[in-house]
C-alpha atoms as a PDB file:
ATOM      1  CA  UNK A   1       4.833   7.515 -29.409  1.00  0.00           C
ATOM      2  CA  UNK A   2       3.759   4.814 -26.797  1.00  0.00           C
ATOM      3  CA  UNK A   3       6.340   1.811 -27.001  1.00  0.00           C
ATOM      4  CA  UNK A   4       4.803  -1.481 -26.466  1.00  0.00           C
ATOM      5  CA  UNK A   5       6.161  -4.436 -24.304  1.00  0.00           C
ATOM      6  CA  UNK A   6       7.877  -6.721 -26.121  1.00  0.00           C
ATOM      7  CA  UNK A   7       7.017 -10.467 -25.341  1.00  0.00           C
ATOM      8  CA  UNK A   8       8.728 -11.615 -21.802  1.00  0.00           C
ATOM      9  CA  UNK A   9       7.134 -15.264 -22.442  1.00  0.00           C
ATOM     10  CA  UNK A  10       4.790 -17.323 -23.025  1.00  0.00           C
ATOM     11  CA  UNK A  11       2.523 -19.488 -20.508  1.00  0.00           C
ATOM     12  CA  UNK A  12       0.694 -22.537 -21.273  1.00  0.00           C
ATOM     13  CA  UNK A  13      -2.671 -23.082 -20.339  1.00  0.00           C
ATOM     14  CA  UNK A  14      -1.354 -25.448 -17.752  1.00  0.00           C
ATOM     15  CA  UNK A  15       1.124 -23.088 -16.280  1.00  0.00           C
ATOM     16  CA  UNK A  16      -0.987 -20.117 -16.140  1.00  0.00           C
ATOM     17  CA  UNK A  17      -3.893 -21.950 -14.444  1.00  0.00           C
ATOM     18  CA  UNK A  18      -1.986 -23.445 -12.100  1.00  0.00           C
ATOM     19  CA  UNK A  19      -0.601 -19.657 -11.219  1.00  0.00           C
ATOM     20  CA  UNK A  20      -4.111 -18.400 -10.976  1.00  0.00           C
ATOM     21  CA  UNK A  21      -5.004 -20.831  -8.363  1.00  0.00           C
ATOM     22  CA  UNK A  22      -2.006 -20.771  -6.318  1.00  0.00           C
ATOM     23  CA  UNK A  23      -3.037 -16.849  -6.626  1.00  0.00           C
ATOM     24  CA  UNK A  24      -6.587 -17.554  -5.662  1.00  0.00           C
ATOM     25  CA  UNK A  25      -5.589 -19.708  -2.696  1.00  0.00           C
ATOM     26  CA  UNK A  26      -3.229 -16.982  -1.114  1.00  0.00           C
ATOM     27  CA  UNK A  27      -5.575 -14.250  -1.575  1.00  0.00           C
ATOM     28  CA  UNK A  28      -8.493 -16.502   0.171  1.00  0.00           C
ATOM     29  CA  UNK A  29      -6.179 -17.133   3.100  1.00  0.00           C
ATOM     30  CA  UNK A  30      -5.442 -13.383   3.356  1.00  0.00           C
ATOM     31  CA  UNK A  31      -9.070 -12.505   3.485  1.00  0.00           C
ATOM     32  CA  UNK A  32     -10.143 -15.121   5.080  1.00  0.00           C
ATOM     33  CA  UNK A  33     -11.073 -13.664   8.211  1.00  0.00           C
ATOM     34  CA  UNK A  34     -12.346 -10.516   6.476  1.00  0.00           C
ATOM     35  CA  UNK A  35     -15.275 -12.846   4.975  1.00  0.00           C
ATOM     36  CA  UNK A  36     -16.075 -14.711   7.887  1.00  0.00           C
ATOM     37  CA  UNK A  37     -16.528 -11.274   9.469  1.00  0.00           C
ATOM     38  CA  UNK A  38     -18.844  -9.987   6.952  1.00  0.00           C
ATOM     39  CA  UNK A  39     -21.332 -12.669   6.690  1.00  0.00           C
ATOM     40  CA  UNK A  40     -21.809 -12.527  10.573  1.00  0.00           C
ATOM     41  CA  UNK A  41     -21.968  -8.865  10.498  1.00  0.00           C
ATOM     42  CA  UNK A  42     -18.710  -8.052  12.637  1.00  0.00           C
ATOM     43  CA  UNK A  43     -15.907  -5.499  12.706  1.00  0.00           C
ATOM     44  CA  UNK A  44     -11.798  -5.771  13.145  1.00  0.00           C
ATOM     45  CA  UNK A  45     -10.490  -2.506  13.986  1.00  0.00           C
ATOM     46  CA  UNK A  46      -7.076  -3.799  12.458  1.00  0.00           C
ATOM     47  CA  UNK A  47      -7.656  -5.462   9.588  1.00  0.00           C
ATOM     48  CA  UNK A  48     -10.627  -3.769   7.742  1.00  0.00           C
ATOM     49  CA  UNK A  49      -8.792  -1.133   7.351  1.00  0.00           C
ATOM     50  CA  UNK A  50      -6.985  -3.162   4.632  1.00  0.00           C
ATOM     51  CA  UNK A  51     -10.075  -3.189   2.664  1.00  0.00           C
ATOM     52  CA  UNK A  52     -12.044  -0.084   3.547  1.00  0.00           C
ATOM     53  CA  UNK A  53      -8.818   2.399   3.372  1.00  0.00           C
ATOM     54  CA  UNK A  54      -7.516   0.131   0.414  1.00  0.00           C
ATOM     55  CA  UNK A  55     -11.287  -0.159  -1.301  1.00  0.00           C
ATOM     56  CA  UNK A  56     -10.377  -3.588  -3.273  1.00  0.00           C
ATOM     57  CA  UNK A  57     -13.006  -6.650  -2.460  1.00  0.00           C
ATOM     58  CA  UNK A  58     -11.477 -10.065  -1.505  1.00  0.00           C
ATOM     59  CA  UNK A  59     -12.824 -10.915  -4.856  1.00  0.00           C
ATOM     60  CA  UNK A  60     -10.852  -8.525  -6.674  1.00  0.00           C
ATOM     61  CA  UNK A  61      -7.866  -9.124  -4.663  1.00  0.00           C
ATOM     62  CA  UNK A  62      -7.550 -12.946  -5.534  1.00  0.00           C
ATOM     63  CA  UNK A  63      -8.183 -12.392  -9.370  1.00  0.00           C
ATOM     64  CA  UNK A  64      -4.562 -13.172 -11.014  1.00  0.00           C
ATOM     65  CA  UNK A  65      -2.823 -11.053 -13.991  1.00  0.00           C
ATOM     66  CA  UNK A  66       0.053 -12.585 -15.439  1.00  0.00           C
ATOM     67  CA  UNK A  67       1.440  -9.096 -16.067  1.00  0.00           C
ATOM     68  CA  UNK A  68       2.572  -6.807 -18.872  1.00  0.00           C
ATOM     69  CA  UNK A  69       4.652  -8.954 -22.170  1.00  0.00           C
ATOM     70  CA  UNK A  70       3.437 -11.719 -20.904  1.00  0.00           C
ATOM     71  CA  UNK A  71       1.369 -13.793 -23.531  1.00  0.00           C
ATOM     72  CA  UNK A  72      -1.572 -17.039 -22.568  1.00  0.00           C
ATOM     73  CA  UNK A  73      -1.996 -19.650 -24.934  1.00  0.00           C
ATOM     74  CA  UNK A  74      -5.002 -19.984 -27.444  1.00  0.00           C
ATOM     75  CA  UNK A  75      -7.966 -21.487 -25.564  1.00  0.00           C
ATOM     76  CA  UNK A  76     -10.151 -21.046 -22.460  1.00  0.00           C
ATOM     77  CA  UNK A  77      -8.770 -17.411 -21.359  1.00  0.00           C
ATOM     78  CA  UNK A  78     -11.412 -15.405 -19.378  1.00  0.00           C
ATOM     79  CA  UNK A  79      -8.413 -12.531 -19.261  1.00  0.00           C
ATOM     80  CA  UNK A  80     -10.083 -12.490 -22.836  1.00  0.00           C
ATOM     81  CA  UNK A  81     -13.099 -10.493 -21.769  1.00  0.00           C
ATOM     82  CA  UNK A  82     -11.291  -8.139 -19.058  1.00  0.00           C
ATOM     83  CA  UNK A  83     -10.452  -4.773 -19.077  1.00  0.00           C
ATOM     84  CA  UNK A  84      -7.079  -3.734 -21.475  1.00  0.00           C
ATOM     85  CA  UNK A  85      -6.725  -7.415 -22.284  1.00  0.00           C
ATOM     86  CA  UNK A  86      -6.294  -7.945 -26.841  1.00  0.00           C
ATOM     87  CA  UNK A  87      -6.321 -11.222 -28.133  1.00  0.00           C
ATOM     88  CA  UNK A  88      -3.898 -11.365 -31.031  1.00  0.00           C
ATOM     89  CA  UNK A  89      -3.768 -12.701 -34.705  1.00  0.00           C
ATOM     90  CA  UNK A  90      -1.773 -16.311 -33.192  1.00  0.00           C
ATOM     91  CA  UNK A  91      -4.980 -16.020 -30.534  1.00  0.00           C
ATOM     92  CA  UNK A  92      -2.676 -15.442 -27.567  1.00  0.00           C
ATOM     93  CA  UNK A  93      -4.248 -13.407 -25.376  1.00  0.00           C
ATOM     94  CA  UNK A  94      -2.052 -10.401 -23.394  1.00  0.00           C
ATOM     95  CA  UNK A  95      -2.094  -7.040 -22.138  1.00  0.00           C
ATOM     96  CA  UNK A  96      -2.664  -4.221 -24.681  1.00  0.00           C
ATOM     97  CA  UNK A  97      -0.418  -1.762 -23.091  1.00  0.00           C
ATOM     98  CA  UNK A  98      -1.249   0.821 -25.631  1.00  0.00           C
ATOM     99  CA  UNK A  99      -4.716   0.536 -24.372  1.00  0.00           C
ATOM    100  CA  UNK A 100      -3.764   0.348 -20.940  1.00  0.00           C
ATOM    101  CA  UNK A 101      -1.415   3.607 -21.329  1.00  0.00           C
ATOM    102  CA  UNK A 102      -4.297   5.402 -23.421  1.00  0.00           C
ATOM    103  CA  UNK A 103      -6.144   5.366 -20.344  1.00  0.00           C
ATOM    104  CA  UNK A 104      -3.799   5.120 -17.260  1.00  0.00           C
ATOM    105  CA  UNK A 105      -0.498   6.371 -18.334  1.00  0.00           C
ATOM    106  CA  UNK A 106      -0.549   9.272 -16.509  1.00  0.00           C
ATOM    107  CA  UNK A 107      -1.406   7.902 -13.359  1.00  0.00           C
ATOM    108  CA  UNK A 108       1.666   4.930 -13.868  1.00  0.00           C
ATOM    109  CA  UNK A 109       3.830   7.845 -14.280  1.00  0.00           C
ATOM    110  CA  UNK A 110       2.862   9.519 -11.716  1.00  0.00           C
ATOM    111  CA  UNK A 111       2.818   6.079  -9.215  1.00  0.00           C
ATOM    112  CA  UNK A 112       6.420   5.332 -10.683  1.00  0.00           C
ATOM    113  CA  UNK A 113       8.025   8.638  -9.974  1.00  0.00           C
ATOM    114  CA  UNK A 114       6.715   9.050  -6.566  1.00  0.00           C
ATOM    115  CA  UNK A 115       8.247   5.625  -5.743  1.00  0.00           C
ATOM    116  CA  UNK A 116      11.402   6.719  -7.218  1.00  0.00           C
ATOM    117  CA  UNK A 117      11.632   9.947  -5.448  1.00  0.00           C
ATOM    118  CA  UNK A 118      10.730   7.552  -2.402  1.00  0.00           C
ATOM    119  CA  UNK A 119      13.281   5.057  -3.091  1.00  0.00           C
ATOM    120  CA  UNK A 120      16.101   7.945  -3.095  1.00  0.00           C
ATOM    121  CA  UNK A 121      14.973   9.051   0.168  1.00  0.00           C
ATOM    122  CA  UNK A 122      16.811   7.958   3.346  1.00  0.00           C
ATOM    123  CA  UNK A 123      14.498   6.456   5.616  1.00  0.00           C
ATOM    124  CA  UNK A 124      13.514   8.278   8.557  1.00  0.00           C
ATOM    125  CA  UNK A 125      12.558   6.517  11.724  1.00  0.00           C
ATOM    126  CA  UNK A 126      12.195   9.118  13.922  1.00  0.00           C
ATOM    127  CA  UNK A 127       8.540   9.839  14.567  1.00  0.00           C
ATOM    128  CA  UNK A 128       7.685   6.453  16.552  1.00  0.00           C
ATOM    129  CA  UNK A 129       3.793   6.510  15.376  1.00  0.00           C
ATOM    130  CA  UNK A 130       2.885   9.433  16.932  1.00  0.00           C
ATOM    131  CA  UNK A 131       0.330  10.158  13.446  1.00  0.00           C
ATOM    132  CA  UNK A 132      -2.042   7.718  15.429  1.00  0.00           C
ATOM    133  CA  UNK A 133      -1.792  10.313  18.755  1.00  0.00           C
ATOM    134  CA  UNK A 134      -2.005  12.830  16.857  1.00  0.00           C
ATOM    135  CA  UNK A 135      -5.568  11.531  14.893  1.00  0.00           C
ATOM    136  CA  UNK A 136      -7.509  11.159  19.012  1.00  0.00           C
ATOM    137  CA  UNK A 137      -5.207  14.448  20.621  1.00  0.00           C
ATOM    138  CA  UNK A 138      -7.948  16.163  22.789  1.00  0.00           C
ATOM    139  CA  UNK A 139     -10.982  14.215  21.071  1.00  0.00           C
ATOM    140  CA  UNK A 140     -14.006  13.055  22.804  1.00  0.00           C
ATOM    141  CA  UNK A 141     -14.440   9.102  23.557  1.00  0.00           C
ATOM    142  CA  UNK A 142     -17.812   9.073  21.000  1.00  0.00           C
ATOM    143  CA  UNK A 143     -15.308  10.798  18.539  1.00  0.00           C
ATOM    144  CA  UNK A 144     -12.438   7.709  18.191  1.00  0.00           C
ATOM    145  CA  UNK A 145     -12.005   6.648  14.860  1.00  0.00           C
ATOM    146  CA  UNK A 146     -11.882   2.837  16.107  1.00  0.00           C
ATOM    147  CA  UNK A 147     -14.397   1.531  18.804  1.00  0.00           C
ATOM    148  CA  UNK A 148     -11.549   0.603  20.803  1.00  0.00           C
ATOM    149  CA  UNK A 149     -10.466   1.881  24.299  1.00  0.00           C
ATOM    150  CA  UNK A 150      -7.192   4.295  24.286  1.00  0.00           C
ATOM    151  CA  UNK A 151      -4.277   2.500  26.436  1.00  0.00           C
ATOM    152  CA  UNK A 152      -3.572   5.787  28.686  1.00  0.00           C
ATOM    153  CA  UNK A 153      -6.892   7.735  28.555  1.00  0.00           C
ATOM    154  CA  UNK A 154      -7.796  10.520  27.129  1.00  0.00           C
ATOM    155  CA  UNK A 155      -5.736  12.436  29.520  1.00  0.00           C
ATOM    156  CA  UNK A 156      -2.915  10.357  29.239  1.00  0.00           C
ATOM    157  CA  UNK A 157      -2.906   9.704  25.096  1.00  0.00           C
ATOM    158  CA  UNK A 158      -2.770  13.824  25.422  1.00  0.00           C
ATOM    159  CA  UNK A 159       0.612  13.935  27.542  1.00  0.00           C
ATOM    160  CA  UNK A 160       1.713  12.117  25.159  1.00  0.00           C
ATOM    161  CA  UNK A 161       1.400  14.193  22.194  1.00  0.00           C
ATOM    162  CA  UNK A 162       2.185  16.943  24.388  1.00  0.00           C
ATOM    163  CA  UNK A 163       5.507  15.626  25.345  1.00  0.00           C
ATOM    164  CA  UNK A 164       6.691  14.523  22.211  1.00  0.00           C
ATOM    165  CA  UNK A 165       8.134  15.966  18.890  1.00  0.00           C
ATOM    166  CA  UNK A 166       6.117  14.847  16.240  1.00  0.00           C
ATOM    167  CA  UNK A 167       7.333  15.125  12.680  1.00  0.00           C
ATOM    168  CA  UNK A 168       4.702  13.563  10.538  1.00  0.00           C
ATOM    169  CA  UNK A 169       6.242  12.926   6.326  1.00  0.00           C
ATOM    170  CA  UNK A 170       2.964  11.730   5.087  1.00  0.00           C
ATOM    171  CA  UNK A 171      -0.172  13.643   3.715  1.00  0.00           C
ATOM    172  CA  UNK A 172      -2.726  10.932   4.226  1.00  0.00           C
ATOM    173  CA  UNK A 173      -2.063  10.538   7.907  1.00  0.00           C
ATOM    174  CA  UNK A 174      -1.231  14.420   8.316  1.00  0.00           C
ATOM    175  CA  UNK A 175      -5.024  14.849   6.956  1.00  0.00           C
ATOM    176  CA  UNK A 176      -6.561  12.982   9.903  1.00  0.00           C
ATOM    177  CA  UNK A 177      -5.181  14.727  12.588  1.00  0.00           C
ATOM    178  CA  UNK A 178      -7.436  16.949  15.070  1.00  0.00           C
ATOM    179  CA  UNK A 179      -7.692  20.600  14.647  1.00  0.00           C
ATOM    180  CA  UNK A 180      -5.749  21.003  18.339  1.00  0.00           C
ATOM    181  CA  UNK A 181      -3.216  18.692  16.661  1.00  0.00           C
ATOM    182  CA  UNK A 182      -2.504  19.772  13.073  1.00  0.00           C
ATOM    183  CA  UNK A 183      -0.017  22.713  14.139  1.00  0.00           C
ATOM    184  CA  UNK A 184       2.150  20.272  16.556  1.00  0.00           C
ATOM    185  CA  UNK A 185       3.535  18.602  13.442  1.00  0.00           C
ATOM    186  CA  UNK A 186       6.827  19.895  12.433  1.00  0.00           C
ATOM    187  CA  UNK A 187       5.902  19.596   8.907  1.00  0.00           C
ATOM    188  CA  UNK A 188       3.350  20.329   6.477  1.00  0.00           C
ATOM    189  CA  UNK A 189       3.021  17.335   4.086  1.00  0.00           C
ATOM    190  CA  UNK A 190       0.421  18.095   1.240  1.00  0.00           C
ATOM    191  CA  UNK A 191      -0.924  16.394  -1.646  1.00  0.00           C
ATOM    192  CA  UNK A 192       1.212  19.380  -4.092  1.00  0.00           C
ATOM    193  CA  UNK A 193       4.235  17.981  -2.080  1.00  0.00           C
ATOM    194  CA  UNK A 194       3.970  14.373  -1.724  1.00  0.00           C
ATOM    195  CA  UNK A 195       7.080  13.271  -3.741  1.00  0.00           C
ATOM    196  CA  UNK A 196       9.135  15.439  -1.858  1.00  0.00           C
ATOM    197  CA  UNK A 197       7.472  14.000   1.744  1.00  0.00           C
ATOM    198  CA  UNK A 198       7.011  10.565   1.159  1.00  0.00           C
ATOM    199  CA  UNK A 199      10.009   8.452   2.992  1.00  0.00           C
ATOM    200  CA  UNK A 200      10.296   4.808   3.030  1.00  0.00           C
ATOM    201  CA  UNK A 201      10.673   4.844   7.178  1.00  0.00           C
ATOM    202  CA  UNK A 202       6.850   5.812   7.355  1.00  0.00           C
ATOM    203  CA  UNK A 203       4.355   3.006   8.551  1.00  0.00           C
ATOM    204  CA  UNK A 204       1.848   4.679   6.425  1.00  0.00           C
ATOM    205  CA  UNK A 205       4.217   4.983   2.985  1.00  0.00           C
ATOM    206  CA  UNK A 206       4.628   1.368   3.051  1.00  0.00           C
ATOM    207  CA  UNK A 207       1.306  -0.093   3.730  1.00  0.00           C
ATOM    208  CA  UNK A 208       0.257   2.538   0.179  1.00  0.00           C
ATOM    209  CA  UNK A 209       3.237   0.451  -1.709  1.00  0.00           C
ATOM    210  CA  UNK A 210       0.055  -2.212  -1.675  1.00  0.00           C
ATOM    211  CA  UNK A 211      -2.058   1.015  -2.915  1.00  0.00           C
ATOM    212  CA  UNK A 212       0.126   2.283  -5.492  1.00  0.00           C
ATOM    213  CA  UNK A 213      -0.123  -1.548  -6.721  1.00  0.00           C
ATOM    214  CA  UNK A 214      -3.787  -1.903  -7.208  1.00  0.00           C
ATOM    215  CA  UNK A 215      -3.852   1.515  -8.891  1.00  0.00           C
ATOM    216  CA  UNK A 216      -1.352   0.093 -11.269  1.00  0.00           C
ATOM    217  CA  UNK A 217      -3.824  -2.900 -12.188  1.00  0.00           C
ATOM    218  CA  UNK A 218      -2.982  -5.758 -14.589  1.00  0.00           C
ATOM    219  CA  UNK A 219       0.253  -4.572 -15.289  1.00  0.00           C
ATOM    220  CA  UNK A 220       1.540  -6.062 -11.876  1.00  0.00           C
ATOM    221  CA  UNK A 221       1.774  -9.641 -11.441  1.00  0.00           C
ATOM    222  CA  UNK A 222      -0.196 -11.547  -9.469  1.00  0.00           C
ATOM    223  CA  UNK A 223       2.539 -12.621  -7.033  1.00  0.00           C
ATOM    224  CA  UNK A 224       3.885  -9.339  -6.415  1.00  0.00           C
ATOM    225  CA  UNK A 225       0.300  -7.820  -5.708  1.00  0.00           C
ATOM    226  CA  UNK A 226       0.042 -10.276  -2.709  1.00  0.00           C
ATOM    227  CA  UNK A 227       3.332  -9.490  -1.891  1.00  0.00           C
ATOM    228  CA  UNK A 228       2.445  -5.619  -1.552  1.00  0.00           C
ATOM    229  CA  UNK A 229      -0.705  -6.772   0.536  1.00  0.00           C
ATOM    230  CA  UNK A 230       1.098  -8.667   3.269  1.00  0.00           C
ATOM    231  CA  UNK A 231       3.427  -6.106   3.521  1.00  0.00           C
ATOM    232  CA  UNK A 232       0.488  -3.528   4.251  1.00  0.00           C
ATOM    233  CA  UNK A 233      -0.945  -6.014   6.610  1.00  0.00           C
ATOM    234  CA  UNK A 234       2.141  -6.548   8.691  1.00  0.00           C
ATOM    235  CA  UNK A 235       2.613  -3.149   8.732  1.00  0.00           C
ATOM    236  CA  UNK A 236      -1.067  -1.927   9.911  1.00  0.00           C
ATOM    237  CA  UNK A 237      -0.345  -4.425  12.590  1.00  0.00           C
ATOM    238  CA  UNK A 238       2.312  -2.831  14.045  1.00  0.00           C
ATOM    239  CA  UNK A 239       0.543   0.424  13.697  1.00  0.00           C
ATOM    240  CA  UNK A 240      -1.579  -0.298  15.575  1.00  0.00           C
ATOM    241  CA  UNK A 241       0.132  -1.815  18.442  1.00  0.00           C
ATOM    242  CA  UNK A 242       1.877   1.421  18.741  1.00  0.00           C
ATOM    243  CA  UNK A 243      -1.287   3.667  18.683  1.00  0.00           C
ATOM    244  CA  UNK A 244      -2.694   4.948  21.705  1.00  0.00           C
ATOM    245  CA  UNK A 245      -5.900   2.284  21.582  1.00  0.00           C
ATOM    246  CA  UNK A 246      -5.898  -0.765  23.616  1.00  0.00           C
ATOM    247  CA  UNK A 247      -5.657  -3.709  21.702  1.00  0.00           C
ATOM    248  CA  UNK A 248      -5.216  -6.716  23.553  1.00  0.00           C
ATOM    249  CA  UNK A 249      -8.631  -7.446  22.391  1.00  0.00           C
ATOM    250  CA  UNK A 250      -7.431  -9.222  19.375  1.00  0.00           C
ATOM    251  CA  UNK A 251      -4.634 -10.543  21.239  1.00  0.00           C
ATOM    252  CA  UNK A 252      -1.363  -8.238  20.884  1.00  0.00           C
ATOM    253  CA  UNK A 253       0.596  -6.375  22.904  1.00  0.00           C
ATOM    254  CA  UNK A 254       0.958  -2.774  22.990  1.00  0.00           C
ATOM    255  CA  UNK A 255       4.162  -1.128  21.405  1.00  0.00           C
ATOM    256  CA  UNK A 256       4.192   1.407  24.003  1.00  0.00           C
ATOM    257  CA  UNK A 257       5.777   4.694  22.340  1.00  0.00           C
ATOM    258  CA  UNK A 258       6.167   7.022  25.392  1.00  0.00           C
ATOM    259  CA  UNK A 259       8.669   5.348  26.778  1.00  0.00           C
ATOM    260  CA  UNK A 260      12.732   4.827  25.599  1.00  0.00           C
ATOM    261  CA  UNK A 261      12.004   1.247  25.090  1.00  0.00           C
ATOM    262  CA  UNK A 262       8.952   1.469  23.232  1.00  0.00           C
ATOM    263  CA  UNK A 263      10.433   3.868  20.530  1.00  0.00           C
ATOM    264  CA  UNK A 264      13.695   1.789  19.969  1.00  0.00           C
ATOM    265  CA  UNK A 265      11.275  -1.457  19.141  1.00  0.00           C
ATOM    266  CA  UNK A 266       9.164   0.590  16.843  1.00  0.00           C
ATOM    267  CA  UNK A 267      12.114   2.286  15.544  1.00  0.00           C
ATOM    268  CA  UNK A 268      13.555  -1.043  14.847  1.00  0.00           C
ATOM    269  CA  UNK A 269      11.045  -2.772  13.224  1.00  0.00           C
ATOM    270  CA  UNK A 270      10.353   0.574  11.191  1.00  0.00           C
ATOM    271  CA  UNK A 271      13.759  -0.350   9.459  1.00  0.00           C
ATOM    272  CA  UNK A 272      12.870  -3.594   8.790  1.00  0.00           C
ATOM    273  CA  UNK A 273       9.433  -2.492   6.862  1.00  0.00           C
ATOM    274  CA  UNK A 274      11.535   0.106   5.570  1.00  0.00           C
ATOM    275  CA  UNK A 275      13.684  -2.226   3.360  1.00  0.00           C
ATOM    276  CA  UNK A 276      10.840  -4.875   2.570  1.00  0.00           C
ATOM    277  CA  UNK A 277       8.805  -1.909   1.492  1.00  0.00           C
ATOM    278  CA  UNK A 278      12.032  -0.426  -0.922  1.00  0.00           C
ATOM    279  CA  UNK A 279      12.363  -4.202  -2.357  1.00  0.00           C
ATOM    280  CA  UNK A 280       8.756  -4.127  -3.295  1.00  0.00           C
ATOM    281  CA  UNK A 281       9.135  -0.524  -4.775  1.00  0.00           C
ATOM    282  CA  UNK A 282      11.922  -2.116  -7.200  1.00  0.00           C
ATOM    283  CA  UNK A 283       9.796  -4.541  -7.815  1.00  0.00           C
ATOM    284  CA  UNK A 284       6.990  -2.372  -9.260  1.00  0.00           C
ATOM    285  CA  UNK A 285       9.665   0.270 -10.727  1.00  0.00           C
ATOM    286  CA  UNK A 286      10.795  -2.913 -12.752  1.00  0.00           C
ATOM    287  CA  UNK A 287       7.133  -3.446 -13.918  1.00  0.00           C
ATOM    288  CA  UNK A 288       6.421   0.106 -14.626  1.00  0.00           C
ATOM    289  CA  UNK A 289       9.758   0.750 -17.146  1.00  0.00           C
ATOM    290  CA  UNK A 290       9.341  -1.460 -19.728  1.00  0.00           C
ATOM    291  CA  UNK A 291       5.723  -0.958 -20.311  1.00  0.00           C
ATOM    292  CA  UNK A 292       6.535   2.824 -21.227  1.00  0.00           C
ATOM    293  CA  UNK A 293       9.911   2.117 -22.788  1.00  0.00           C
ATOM    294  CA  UNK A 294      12.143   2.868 -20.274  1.00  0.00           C
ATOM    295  CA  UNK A 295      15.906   0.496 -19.975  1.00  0.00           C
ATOM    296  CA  UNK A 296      16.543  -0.762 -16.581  1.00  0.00           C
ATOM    297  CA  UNK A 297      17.331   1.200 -14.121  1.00  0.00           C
ATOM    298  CA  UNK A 298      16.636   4.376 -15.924  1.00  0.00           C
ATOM    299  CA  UNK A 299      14.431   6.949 -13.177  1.00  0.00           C
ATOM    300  CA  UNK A 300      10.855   8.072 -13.902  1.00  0.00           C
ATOM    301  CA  UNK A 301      10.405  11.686 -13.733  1.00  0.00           C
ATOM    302  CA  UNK A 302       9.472  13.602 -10.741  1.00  0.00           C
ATOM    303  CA  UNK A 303       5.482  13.411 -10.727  1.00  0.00           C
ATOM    304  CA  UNK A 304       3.919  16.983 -11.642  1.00  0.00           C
ATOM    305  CA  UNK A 305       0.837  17.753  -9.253  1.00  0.00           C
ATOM    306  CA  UNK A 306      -0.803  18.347 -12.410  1.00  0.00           C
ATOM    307  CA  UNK A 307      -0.949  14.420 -12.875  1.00  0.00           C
ATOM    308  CA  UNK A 308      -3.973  12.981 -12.078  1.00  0.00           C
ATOM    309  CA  UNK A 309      -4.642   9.467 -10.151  1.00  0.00           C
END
C-alpha cells in the first residue's frame, strides 16, 4: 500500500516565487556558458559533457520543484499543469506521490538503495584517474573522444597505462575503455553489479549523484538539484585535469598522474569530493524515505538488477 507524504509545509505564493527565481538565476549562471556556446555553434570539451552525458537542457535544469509534502498556495501555480503535480480540494497544489510512485517507484528504489550501498562503502582513492588512460590506451589520434591533444602522446599516455595498476569501481567508465585496455583493469564492474562497485572515492560516482537526482525528478528540491550539479561540475573539472589530454586550452593546469606528486593531489582532492558527494547522498536518501514511508534513517533495500531505470 503506497504511503503518501504527509504535509512538510506550506509556501506562499510570495515565498515560493521568490524560490523559483533565486532557482532560475543559479541555474542560468551555471549554464551560462553552455548557451553562449550553442548559439555561436562552439564546443567545451569539459563542460558539455555536463549536458550531453547528463541529457537535461539548461531549460530543464533551472525549472524549480519545491519537493515532495510540500504544498503552494491557491493561485497562479504553473506546477498545476506539470507532470505528477494534483491540485487538492483547499486548491493547494503539491506532488501526488502516489502518482509519482505509480510510475517511478521502482526506479526511486532502485536510485535510493544504490546510494545506500554507496554510502556504506569506504571510499577508495586509489586509482588516480587512470579510467580516462584507459578510454585513449593504444587509440589512434582521429579516434580521441575529445578534440583535444593528449599531454604525453600517444606513446607516452600508453606508458602510462602500462606502468600503472588500474583498478577501475565504476561500470560507466569501465564501458569506455579500449579493447587493448579492458583486461588491464583489476576489476570487472557491470551493470548486474553496480551496488556492490559503486564507491564514493570515484570521480565518476560522484558527478552521477547529479544523475541519480534528475532521474529522481520533482521529488528533489530545487536547491539540492543545483547542489548535485556543481558538485558534478567541480568534479568533471578535475577529471579532466588529470586525464591524459592537454588542457591548458581552457586555462588549467594538468593534474599530472604519473608521477608521486600528481597522485597524492588527485588522491587528495578525491577525498574531498568524496565527502561532499556522501553529504549530497544523505541529502537525497532523506528525500527518498518519506515519500515511500520509510522513518529516518531506516536503509533502502539492496537494488535487484531486475529494477528498471
Amino acid at each position: 500500500m503506497t504511503t503518501r507524504v504527509s504535509a512538510r509545509g506550506v509556501l506562499d505564493e510570495a515565498t515560493w516565487q521568490s524560490l523559483a527565481e533565486q532557482h532560475a538565476a543559479r541555474a542560468d549562471a551555471f549554464t551560462a556558458g553552455r548557451r553562449a556556446r550553442r548559439s555561436r555553434h562552439e564546443k567545451h570539451a569539459i563542460e558539455d559533457f555536463l549536458f550531453e552525458y547528463y541529457p537535461v537542457s539548461p531549460a530543464a535544469l533551472r525549472r524549480w520543484h519545491p519537493g515532495a509534502g510540500v504544498r503552494l498556495t491557491p493561485g497562479p501555480v504553473p506546477h498545476a499543469g506539470w507532470r505528477w503535480y494534483v491540485t487538492d480540494p483547499d486548491g493547494f497544489v503539491t506532488l501526488d506521490v502516489e502518482a509519482y510512485l505509480a510510475d517511478r517507484g521502482e526506479s526511486l528504489r532502485f536510485i535510493a538503495g544504490l546510494l545506500g550501498q554507496t554510502l556504506a562503502r569506504p571510499a577508495f582513492t586509489g586509482c588516480f584517474g587512470l579510467h580516462e588512460w584507459a578510454m585513449v590506451y593504444r587509440e589512434h589520434d582521429d579516434e580521441h573522444r575529445h578534440p583535444l591533444p593528449l599531454r604525453l602522446g600517444a606513446a607516452g599516455t600508453d606508458a602510462v597505462v602500462e606502468s600503472n595498476r588500474i583498478r577501475c569501481t565504476h561500470f560507466d567508465a569501465y564501458r569506455f575503455f579500449t579493447p587493448e585496455a579492458v583486461d588491464r583493469n583489476a576489476l570487472r564492474p557491470t551493470r548486474a553489479n553496480q551496488a556492490d562497485m559503486e564507491q564514493a572515492g570515484c570521480l565518476h560516482a560522484g558527478m552521477d549523484v547529479y544523475k541519480w537526482a534528475t532521474k529522481l525528478g520533482p521529488v528533489v528540491p530545487g536547491d539540492l538539484l543545483l547542489d548535485c550539479f556543481e558538485l558534478a561540475r567541480d568534479i568533471r573539472t578535475l577529471d579532466m585535469q588529470a586525464s591524459p589530454y592537454d588542457v591548458s586550452s581552457y586555462g588549467l593546469e594538468p593534474v599530472m598522474i604519473e608521477t608521486a606528486q600528481g597522485k597524492a593531489s588527485y588522491a587528495a582532492a578525491q577525498k574531498i569530493f568524496a565527502e561532499r558527494g556522501n553529504a549530497l547522498r544523505e541529502r537525497l536518501l532523506d528525500v527518498c524515505r518519506p515519500v515511500v514511508g520509510l522513518p529516518h534513517g531506516v536503509q533502502f533495500g539492496v537494488p535487484s538488477v531486475d529494477e528498471r531505470m
